[in-house]
Structure formats: C-alpha cells, structure tokens
Protein backbone atom coordinates (compact mmCIF):
# COMPACT_ATOMS: atom_id res chain seq x y z
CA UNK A 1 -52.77 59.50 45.52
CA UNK A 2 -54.29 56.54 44.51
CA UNK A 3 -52.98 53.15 44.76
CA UNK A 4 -53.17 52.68 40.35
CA UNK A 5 -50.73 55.98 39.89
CA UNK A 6 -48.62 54.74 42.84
CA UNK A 7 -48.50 51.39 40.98
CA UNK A 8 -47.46 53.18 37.27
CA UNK A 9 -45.03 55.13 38.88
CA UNK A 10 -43.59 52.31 40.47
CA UNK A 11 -43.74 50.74 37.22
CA UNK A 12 -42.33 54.01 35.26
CA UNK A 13 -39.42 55.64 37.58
CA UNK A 14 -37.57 54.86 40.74
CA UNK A 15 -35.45 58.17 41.19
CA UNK A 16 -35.51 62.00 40.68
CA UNK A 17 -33.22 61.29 37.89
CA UNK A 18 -35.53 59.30 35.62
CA UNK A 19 -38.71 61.73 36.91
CA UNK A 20 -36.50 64.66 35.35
CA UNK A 21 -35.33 62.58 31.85
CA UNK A 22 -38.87 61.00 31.78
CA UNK A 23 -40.90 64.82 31.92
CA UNK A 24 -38.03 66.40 29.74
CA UNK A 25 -38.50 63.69 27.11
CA UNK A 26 -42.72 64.22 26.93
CA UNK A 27 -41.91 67.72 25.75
CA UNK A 28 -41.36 66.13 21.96
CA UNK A 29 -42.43 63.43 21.50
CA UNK A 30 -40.73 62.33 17.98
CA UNK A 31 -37.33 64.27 19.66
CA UNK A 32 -34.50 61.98 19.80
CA UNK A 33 -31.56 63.04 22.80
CA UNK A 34 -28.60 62.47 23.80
CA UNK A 35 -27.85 62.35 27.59
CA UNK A 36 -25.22 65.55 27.39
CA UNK A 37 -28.65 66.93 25.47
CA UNK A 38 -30.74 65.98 28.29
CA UNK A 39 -28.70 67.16 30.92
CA UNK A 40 -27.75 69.72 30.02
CA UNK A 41 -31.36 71.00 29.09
CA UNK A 42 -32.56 70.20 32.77
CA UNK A 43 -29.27 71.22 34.41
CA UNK A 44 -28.13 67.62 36.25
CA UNK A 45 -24.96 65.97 35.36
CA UNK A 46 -24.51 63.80 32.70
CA UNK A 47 -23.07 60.63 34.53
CA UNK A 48 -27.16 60.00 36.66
CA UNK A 49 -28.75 61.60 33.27
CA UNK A 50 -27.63 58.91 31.07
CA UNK A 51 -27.99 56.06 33.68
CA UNK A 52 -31.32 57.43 33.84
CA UNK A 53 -32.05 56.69 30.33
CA UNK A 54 -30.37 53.10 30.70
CA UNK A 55 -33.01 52.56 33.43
CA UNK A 56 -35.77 53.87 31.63
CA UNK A 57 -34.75 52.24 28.27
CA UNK A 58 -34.34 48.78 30.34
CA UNK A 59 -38.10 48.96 31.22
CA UNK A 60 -39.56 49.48 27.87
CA UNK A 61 -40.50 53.03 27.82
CA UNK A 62 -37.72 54.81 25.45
CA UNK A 63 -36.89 54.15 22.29
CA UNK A 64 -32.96 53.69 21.39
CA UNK A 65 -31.05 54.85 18.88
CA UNK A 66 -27.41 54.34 17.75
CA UNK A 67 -26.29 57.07 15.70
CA UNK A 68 -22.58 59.54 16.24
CA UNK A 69 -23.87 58.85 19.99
CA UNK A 70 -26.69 57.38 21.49
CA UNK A 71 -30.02 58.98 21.18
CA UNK A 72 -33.21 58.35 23.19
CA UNK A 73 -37.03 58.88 22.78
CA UNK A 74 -40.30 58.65 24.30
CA UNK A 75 -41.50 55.71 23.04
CA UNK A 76 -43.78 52.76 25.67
CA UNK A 77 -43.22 49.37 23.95
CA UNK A 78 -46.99 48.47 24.77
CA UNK A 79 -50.36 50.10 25.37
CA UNK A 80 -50.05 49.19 28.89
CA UNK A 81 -46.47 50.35 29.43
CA UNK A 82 -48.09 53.80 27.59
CA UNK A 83 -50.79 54.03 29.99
CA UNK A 84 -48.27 53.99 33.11
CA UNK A 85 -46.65 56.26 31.58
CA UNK A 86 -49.16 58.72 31.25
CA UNK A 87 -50.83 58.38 34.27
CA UNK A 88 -46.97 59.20 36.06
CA UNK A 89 -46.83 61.97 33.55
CA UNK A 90 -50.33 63.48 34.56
CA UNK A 91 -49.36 63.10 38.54
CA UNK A 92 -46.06 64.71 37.80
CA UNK A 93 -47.41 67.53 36.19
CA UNK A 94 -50.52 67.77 39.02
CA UNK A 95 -48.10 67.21 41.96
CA UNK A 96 -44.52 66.60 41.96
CA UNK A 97 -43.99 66.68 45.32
CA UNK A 98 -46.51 63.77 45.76
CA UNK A 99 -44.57 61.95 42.68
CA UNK A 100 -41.33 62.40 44.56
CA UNK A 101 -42.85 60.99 47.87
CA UNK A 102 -44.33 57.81 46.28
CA UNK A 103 -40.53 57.23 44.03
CA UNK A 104 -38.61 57.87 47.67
CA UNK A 105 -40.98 55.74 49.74
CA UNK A 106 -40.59 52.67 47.26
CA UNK A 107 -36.66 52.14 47.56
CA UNK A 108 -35.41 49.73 49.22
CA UNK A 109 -31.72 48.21 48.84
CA UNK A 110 -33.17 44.62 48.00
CA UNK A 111 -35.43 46.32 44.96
CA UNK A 112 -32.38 47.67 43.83
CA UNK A 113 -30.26 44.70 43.94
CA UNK A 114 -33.18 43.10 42.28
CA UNK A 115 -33.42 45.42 39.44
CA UNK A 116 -29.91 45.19 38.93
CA UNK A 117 -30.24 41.85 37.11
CA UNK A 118 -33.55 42.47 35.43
CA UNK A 119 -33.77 41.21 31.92
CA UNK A 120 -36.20 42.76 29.06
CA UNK A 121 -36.84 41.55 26.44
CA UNK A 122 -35.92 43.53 22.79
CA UNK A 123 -38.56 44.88 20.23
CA UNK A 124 -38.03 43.59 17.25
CA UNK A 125 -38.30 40.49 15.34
CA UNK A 126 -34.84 40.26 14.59
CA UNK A 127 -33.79 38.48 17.89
C-alpha cells in the first residue's frame, strides 16, 4: 500500500468500528442513520457504533443531524477531506485486510490520548 492511502486512512479511521460505519454509510449517500440503524445493519453493538460516528463526525467527514434521534451522513466538509475519503473507501473495497493492518499498526496510546482533546471546527456560518 502506498504511503498517500496509508496517510488518508490515517486521516479517515482509526478502528474497525469507524471502517464498518464509514463503508456502511457509502452505500447511500443522501441516507441519513441512526447508530441503532447502523448497527444493527452491520451487526456490532450500538455503544462502539455510535462512538464511531462521534469519531468520524469529529473529523469532518459526516454530516449531523438532530431530529427524534441523531442521524448521520456521508458528507467530507472539504474536497480534500473527500479525497481521503475515497481513496480509504477504494482500499477498503480492494483489500480490507490491508486497510485493517495499516488502522491497527497506527495506534498508539499517546495518539489516542491526543485525539481525545482534538477540537474541529463547525460548518456553518452561524458560529
């Protein structure tokens, strides 16, 4: 695998959890989900499905919304964010194994820690 999809996947996922959410929610697109949706579409729990989505949503990639619960979309905030995505999206569906190897090989309890107190920045005008 080259070292620009090991650097969008780094960018896009960081657990078998988020690979799972993060392939389920390509399917559609314009589909909005919940996590009991989600999970129980791909058959994991609900608990690492929806702290999945927090994860995901945190970096930019899904779009939220707040209706009778929360609902989540495919949806990059920027071209570039897009293009990670894809590229983790093409190497998922080419070779998943190779996908899961790169997401293991990256942990490390001090990236973790670190990403624990990441702040993003909203879309919007508004704020």
């Amino acid at each position: 695998m080259d070292a620009e999809t090991r650097a969008a996947i780094d960018a896009c996922v960081r657990s078998l959890e988020e690979l799972e959410v993060l392939l389920f929610l390509a399917r559609d697109r314009r589909r909005y989900s919940s996590a009991d949706t989600i999970a129980a579409e791909i058959a994991l729990a609900v608990r690492p499905v929806a702290a999945a989505l927090e994860a995901l949503a945190a970096r930019n990639l899904l779009d939220v919304r707040i209706a009778e619960a929360v609902l989540y979309r495919l949806d990059p905030a920027s071209a570039a964010t897009a293009a990670y995505v894809e590229r983790t999206l093409e190497a998922a569906w080419r070779d998943r194994v190779a996908v899961l190897k790169t997401i293991l090989g990256g942990r490390s309890a001090a990236r973790d820690f670190a990403d624990a107190f990441r702040v993003t920045r909203k879309r919007g005008s508004d704020g």
